[in-house]
N, C-alpha and C. Protein backbone atom coordinates (compact mmCIF):
# COMPACT_ATOMS: atom_id res chain seq x y z
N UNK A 1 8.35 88.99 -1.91
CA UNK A 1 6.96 88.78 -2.31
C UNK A 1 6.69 87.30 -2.59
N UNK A 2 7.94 86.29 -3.59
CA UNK A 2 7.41 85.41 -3.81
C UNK A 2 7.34 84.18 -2.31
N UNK A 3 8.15 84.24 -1.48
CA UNK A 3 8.18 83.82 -0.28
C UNK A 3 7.03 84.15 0.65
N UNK A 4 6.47 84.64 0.70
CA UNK A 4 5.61 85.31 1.40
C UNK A 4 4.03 84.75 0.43
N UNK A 5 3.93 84.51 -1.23
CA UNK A 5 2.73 83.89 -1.44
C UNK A 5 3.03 82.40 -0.80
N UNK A 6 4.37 81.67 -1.48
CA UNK A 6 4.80 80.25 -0.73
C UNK A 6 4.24 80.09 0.61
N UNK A 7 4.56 80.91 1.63
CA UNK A 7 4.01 81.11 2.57
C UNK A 7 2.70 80.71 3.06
N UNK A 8 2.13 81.61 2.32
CA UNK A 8 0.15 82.01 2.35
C UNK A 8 0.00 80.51 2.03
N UNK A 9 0.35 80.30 0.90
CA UNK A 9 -0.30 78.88 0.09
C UNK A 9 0.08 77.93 0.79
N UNK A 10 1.51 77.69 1.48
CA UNK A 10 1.60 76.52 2.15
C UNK A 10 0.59 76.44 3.56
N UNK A 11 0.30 77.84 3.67
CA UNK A 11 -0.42 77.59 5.11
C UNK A 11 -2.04 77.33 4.80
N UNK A 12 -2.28 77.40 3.36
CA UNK A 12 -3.98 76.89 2.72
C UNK A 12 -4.71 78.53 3.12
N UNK A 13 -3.88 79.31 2.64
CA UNK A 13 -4.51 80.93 2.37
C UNK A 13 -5.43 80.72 1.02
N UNK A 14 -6.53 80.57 0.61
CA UNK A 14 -7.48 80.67 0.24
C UNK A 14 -6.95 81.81 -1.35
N UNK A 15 -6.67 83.51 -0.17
CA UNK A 15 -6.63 84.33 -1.30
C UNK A 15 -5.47 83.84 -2.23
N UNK A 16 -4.39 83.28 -1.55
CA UNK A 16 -3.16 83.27 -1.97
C UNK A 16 -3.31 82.23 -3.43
N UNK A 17 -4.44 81.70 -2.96
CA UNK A 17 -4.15 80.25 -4.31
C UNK A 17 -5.52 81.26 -5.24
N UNK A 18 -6.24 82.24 -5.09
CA UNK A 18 -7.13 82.93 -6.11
C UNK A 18 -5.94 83.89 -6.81
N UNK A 19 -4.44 84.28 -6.16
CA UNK A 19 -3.75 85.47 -6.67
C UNK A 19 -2.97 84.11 -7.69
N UNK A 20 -2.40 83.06 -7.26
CA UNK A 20 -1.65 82.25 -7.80
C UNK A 20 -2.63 81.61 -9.30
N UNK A 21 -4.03 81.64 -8.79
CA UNK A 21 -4.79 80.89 -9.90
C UNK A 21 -5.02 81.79 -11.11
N UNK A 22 -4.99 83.29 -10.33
CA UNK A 22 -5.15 84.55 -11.95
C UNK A 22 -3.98 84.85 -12.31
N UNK A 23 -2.93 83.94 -12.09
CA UNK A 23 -1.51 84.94 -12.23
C UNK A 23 -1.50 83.49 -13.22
N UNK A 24 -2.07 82.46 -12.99
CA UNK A 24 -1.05 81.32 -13.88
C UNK A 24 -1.87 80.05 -14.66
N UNK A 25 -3.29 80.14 -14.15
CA UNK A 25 -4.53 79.78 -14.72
C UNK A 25 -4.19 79.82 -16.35
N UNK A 26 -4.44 80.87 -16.85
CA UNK A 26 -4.46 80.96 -18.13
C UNK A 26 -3.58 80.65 -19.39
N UNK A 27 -2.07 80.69 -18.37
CA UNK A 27 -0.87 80.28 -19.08
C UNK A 27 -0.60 78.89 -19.44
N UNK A 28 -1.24 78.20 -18.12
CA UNK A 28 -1.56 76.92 -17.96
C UNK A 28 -2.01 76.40 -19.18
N UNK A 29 -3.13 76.45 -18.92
CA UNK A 29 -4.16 75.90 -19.85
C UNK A 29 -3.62 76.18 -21.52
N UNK A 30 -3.37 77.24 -21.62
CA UNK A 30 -2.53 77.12 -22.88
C UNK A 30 -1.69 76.82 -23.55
N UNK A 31 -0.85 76.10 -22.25
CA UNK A 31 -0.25 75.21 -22.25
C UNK A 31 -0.46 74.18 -22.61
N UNK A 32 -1.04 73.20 -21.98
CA UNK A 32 -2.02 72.17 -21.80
C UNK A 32 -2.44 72.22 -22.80
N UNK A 33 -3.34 72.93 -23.40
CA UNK A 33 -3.95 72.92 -24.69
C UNK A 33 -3.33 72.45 -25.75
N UNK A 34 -1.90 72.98 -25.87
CA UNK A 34 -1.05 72.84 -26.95
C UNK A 34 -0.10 71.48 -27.38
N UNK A 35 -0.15 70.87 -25.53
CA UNK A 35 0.39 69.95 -25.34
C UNK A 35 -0.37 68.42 -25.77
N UNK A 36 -1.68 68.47 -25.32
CA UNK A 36 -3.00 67.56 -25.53
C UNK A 36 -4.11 67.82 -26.28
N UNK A 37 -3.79 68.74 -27.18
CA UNK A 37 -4.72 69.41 -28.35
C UNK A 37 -6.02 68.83 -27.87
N UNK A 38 -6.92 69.31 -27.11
CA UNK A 38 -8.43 68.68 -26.24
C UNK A 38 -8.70 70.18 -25.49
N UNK A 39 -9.03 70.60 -25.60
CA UNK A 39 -9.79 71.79 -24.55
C UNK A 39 -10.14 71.14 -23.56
N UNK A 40 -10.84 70.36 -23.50
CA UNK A 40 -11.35 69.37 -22.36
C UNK A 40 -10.31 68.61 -21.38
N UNK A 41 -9.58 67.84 -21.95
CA UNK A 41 -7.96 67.56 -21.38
C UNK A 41 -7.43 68.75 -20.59
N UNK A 42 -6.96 69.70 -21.33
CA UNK A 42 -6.51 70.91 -20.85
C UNK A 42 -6.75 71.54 -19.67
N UNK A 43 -8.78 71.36 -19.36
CA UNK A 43 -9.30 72.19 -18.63
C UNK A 43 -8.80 71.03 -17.36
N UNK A 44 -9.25 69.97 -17.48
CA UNK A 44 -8.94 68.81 -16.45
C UNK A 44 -7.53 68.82 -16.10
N UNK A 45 -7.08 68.81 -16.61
CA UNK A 45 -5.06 68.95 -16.23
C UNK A 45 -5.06 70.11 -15.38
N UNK A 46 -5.59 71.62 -15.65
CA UNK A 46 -5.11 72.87 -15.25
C UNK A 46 -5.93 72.33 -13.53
N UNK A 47 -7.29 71.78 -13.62
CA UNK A 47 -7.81 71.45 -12.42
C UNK A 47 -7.23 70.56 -11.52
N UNK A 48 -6.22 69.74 -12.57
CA UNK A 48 -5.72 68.39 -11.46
C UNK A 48 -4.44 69.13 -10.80
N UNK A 49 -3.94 70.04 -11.67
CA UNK A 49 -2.64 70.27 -10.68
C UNK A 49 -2.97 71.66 -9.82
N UNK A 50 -4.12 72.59 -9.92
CA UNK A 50 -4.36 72.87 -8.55
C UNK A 50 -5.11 72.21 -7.57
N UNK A 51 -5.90 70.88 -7.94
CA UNK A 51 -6.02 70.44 -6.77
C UNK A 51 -4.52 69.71 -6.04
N UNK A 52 -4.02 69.17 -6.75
CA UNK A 52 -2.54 68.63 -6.23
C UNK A 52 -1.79 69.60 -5.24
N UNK A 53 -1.75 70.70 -5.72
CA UNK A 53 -1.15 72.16 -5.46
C UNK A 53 -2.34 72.36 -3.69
N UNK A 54 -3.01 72.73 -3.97
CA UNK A 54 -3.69 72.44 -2.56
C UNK A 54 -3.62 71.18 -2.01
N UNK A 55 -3.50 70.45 -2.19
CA UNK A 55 -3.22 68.48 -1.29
C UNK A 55 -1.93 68.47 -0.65
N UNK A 56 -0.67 69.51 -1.15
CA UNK A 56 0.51 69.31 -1.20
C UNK A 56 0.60 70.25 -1.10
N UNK A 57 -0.11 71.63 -0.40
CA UNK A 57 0.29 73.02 0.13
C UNK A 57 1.69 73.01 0.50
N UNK A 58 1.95 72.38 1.70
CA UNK A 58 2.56 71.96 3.01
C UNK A 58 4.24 72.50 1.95
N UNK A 59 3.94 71.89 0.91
CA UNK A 59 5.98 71.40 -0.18
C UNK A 59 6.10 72.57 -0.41
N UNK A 60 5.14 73.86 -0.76
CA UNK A 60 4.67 74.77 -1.19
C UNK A 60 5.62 76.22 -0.72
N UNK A 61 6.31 75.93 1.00
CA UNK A 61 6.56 77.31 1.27
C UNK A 61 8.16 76.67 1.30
N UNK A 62 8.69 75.73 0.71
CA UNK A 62 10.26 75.50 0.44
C UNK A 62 10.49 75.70 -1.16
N UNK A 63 9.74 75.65 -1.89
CA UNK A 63 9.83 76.04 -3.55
C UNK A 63 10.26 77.44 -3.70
N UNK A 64 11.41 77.26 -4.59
CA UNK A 64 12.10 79.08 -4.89
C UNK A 64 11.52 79.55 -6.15
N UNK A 65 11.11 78.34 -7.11
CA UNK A 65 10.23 79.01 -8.45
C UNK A 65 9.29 78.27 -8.40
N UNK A 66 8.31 79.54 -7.63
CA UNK A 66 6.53 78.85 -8.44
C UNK A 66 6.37 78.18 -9.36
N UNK A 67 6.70 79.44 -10.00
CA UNK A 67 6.19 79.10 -11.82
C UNK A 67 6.86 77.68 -11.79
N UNK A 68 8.05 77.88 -12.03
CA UNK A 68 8.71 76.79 -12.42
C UNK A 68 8.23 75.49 -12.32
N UNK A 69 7.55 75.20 -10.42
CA UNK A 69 7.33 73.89 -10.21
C UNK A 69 5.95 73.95 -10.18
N UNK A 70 5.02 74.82 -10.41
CA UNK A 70 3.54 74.71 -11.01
C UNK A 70 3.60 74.15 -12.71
N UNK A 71 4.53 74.62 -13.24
CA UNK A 71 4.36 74.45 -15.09
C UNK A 71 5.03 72.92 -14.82
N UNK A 72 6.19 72.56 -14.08
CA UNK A 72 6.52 70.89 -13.89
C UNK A 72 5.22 70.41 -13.64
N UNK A 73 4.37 70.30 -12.78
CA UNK A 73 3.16 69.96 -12.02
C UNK A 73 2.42 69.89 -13.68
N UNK A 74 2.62 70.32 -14.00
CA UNK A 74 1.66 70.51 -15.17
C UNK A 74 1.89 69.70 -16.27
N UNK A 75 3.66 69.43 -16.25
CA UNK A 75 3.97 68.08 -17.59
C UNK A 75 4.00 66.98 -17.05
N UNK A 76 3.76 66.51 -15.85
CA UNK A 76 3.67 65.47 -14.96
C UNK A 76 2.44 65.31 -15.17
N UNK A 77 1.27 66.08 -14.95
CA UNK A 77 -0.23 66.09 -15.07
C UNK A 77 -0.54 65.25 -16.56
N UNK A 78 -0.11 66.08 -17.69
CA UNK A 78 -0.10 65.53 -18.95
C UNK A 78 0.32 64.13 -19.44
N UNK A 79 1.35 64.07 -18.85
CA UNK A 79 2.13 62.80 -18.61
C UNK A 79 1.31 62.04 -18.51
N UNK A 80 0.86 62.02 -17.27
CA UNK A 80 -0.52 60.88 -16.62
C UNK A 80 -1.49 60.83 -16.99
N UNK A 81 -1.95 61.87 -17.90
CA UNK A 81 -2.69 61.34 -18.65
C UNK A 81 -2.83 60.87 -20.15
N UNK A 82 -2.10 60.82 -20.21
CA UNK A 82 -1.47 60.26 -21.92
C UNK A 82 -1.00 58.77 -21.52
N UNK A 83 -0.53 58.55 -20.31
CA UNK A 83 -0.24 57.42 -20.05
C UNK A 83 -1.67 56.45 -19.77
N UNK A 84 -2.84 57.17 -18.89
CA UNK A 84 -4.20 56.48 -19.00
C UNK A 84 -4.73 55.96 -20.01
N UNK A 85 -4.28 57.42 -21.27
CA UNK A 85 -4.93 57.43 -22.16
C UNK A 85 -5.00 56.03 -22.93
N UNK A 86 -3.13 55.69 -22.74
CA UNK A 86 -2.72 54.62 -23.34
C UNK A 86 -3.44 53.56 -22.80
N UNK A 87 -3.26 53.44 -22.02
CA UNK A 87 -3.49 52.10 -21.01
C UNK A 87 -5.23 51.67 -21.42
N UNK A 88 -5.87 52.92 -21.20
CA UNK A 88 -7.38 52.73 -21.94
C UNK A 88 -6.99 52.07 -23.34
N UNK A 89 -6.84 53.03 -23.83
CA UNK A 89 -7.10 52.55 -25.63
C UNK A 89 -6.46 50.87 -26.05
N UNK A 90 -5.02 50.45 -24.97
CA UNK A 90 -4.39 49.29 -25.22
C UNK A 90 -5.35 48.32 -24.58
N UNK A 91 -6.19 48.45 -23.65
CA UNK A 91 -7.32 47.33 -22.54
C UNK A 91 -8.34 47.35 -23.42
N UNK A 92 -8.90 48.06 -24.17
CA UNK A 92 -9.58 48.21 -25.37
C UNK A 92 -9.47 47.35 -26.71
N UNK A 93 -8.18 47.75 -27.08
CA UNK A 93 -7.79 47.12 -28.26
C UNK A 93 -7.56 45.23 -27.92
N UNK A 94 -7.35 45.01 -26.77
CA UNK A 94 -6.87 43.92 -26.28
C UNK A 94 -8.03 42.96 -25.51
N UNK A 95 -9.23 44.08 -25.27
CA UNK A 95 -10.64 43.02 -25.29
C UNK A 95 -11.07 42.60 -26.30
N UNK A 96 -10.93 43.75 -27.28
CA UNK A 96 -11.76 43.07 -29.05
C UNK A 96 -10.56 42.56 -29.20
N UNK A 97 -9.45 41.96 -29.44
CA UNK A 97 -8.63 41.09 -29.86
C UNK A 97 -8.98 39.55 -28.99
N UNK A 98 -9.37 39.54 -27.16
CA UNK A 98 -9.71 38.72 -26.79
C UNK A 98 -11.10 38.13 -27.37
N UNK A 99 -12.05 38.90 -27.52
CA UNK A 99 -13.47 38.38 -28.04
C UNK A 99 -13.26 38.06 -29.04
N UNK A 100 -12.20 38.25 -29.93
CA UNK A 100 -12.26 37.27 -31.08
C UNK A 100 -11.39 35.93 -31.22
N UNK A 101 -10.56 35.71 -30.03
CA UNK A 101 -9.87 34.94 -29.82
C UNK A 101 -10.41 33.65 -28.89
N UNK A 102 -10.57 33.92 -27.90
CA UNK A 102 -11.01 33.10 -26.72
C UNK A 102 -12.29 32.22 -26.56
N UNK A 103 -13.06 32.43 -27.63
CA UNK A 103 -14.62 31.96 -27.19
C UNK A 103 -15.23 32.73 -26.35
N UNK A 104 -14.67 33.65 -25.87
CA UNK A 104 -15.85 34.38 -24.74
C UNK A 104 -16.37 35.50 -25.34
N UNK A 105 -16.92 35.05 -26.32
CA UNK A 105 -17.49 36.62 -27.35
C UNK A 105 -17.88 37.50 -26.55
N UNK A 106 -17.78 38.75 -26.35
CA UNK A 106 -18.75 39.46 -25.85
C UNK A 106 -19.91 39.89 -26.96
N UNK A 107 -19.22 39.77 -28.18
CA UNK A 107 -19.99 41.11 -29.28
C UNK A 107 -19.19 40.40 -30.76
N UNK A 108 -19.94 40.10 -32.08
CA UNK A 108 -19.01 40.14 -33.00
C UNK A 108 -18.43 41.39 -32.98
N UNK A 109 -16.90 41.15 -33.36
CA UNK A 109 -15.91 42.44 -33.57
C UNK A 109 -16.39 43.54 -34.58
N UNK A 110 -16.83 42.21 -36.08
CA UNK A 110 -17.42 43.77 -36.86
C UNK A 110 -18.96 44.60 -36.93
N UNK A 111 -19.00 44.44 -35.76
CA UNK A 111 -20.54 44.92 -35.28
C UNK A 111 -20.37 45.97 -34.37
N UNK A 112 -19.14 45.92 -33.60
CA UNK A 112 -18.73 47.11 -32.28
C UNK A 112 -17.76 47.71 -32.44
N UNK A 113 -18.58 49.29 -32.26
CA UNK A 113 -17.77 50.18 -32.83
C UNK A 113 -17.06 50.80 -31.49
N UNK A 114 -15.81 51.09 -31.93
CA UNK A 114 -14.94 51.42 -30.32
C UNK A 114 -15.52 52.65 -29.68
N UNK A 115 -16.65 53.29 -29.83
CA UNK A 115 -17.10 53.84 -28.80
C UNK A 115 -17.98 53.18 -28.04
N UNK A 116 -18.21 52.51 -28.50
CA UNK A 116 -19.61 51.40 -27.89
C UNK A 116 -18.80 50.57 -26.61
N UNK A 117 -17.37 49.77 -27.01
CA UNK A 117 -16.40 49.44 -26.72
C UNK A 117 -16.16 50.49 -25.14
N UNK A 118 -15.54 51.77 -25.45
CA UNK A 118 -15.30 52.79 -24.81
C UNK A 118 -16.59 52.86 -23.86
N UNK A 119 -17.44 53.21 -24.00
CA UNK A 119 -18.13 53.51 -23.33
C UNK A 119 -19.04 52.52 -22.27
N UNK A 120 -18.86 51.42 -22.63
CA UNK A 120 -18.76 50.07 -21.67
C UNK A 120 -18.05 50.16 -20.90
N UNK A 121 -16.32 50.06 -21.13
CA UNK A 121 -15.30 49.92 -20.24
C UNK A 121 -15.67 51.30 -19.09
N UNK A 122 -16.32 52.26 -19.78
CA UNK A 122 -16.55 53.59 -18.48
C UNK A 122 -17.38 53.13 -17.36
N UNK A 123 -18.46 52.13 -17.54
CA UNK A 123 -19.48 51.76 -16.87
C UNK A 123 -18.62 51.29 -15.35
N UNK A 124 -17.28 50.41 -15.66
CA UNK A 124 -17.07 49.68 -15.17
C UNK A 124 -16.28 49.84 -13.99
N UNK A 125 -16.48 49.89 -12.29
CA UNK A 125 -16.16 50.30 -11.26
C UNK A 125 -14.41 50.46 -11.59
N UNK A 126 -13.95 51.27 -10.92
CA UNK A 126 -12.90 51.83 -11.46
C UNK A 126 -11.70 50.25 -11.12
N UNK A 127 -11.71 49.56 -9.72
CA UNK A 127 -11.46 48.54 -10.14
C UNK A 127 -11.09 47.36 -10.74
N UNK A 128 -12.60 47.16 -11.44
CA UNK A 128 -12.55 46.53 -12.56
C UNK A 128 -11.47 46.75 -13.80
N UNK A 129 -11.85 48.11 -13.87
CA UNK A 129 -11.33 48.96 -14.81
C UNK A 129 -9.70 48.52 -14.98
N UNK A 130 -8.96 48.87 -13.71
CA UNK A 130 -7.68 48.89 -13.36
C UNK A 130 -7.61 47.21 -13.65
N UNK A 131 -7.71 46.10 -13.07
CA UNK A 131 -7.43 45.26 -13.56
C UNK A 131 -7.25 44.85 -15.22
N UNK A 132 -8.33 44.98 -15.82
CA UNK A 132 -8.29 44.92 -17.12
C UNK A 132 -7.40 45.81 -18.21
N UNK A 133 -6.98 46.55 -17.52
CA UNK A 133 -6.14 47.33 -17.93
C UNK A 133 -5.04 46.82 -17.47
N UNK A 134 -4.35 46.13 -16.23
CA UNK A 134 -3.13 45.65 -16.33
C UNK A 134 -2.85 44.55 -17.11
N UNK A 135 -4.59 43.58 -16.85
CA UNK A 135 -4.20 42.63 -17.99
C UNK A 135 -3.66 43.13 -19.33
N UNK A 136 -4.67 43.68 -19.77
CA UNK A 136 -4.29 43.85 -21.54
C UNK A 136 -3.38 44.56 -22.10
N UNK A 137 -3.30 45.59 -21.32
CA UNK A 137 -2.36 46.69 -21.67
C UNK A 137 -0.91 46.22 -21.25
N UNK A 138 -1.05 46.07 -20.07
CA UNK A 138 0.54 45.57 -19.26
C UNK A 138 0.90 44.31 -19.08
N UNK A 139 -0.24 43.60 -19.82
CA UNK A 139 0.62 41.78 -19.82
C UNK A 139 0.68 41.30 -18.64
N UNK A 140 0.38 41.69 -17.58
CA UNK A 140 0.48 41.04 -16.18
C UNK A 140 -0.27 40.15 -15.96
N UNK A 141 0.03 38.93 -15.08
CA UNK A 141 -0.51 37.75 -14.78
C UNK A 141 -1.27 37.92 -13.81
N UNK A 142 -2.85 37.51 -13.41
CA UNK A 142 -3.27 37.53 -12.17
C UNK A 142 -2.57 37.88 -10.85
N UNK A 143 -1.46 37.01 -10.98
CA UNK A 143 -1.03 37.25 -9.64
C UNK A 143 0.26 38.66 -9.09
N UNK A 144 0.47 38.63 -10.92
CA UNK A 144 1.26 40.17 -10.67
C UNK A 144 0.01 41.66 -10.77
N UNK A 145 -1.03 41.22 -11.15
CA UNK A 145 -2.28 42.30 -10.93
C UNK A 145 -2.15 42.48 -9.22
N UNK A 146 -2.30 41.26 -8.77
CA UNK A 146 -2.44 41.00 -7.09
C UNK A 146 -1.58 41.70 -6.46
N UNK A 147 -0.41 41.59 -7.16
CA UNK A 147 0.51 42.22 -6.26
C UNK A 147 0.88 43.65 -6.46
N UNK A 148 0.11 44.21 -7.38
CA UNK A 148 0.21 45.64 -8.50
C UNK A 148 -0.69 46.51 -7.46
N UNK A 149 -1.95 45.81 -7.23
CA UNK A 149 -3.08 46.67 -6.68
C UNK A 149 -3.08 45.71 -5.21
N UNK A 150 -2.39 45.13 -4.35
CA UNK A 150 -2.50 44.74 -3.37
C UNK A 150 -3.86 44.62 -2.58
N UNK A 151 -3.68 43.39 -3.43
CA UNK A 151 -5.08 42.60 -3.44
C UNK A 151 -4.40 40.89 -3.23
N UNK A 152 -5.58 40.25 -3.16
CA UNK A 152 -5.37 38.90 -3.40
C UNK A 152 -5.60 38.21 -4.98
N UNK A 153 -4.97 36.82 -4.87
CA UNK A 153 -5.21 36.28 -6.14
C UNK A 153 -6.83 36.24 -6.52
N UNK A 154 -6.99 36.07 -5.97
CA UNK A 154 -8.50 35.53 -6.12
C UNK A 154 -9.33 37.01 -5.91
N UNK A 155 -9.18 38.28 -5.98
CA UNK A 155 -9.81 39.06 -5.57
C UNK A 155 -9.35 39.59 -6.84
N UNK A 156 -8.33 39.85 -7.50
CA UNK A 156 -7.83 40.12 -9.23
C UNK A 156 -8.54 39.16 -10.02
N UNK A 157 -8.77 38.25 -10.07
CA UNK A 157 -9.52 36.83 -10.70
C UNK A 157 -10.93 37.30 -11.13
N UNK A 158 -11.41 37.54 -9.75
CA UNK A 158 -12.91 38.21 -9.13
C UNK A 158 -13.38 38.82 -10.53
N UNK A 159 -12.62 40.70 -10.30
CA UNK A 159 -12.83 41.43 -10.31
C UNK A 159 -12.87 41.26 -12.31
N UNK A 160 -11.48 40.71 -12.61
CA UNK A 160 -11.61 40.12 -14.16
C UNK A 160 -12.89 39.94 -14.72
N UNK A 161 -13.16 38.55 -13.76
CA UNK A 161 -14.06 37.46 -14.66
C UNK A 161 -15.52 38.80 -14.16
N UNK A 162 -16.00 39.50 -13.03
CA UNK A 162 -16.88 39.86 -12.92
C UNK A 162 -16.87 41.36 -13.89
N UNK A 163 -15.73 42.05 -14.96
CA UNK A 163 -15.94 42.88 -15.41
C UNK A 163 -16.03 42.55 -17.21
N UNK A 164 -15.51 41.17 -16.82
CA UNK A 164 -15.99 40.10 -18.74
C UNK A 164 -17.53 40.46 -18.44
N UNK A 165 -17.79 39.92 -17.53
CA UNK A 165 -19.60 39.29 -17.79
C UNK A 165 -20.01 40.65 -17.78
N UNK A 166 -20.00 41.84 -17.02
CA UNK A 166 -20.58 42.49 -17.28
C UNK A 166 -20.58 43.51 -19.05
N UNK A 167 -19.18 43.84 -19.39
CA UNK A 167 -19.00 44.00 -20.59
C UNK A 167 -20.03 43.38 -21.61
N UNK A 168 -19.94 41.96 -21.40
CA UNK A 168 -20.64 41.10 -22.33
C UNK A 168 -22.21 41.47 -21.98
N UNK A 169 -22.26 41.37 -20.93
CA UNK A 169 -23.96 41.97 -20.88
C UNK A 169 -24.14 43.32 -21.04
N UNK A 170 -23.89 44.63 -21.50
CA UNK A 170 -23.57 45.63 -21.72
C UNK A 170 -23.58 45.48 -23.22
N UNK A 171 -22.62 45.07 -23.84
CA UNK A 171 -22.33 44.69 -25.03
C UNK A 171 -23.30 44.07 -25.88
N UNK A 172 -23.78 43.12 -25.89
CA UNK A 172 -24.75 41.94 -25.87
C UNK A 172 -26.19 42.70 -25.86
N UNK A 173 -26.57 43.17 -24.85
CA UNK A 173 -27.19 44.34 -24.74
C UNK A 173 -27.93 45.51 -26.35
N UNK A 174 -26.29 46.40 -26.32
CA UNK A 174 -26.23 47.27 -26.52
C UNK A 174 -26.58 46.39 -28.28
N UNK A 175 -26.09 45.46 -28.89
CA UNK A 175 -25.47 45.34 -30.15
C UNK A 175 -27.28 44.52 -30.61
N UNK A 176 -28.04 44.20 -29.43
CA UNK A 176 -29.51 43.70 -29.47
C UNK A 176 -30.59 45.20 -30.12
N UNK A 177 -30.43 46.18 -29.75
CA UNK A 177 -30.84 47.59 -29.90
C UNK A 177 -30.58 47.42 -31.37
């Protein structure tokens, strides 16, 4: 039986991933839940690793435990995102440490509150995003950004200086209200 769903699913059987999704959906997530205390987290994790699970049908009909390597799929999922999580909150903590350091204010520090913070950095093309996050979080130099996201120097530089100014106008903005 279990060779035969492997089967279905590796070949992108439709029913096979609705029998696999009511058989393990729920275990999931309660999983997840317990792991990333977020309902919201949870629901997104249980979604990221069946979309993975369909992207990667194909690995699907050589696996001898489902379960087994769906619930892995699932601390790998968590993983990655606890690791974002980090990487956000450290590119965060490491812009308001720059705006109070550098002269390039975006915002006095005790005026912006880290959702305000947060919810700027969301604005910002994912890109952007990723750079500023290797800066701050991962200490990398322009040119190891460049070589991180295989890009050019000057295209990591870019993307920096064009996601300061916008922050700051966002910011600047927001702290005028």
């Amino acid at each position: 039986m279990a060779a035969t769903l492997n089967k279905s699913l590796a070949a992108g059987d439709p029913a096979a991933f609705a029998v696999l999704y009511d058989r393990l959906a729920g275990r999931l997530f309660t999983t997840a839940l317990i792991m990333t205390n977020s309902t919201a987290d949870a629901e997104d994790i249980v979604h990221d690793v069946f979309v993975e699970l369909a992207r990667h049908r194909t690995r699907l009909a050589a696996v001898a435990d489902l379960d087994a390597y769906v619930f892995t799929m699932l601390r790998h999922a968590v993983s990655r995102r606890r690791r974002r999580a980090a990487i956000a909150r450290g590119a965060m903590i490491a812009i308001r440490q720059q705006r109070e350091c550098d002269g390039h204010s975006i915002a006095p520090p005790a005026t912006m509150p880290d959702d305000q913070l947060q919810a700027a950095m969301a604005t910002l093309p994912d890109a952007q995003r990723e750079v500023m996050a290797l800066k701050f979080q991962g200490g990398l130099t322009f040119a190891e950004i460049a070589a991180a996201m295989g890009t050019s120097l000057n295209t990591a530089a870019s993307r920096y200086r064009y996601a300061i100014d916008k922050l700051r106008t966002l910011l600047n903005t927001e702290e005028a209200s």
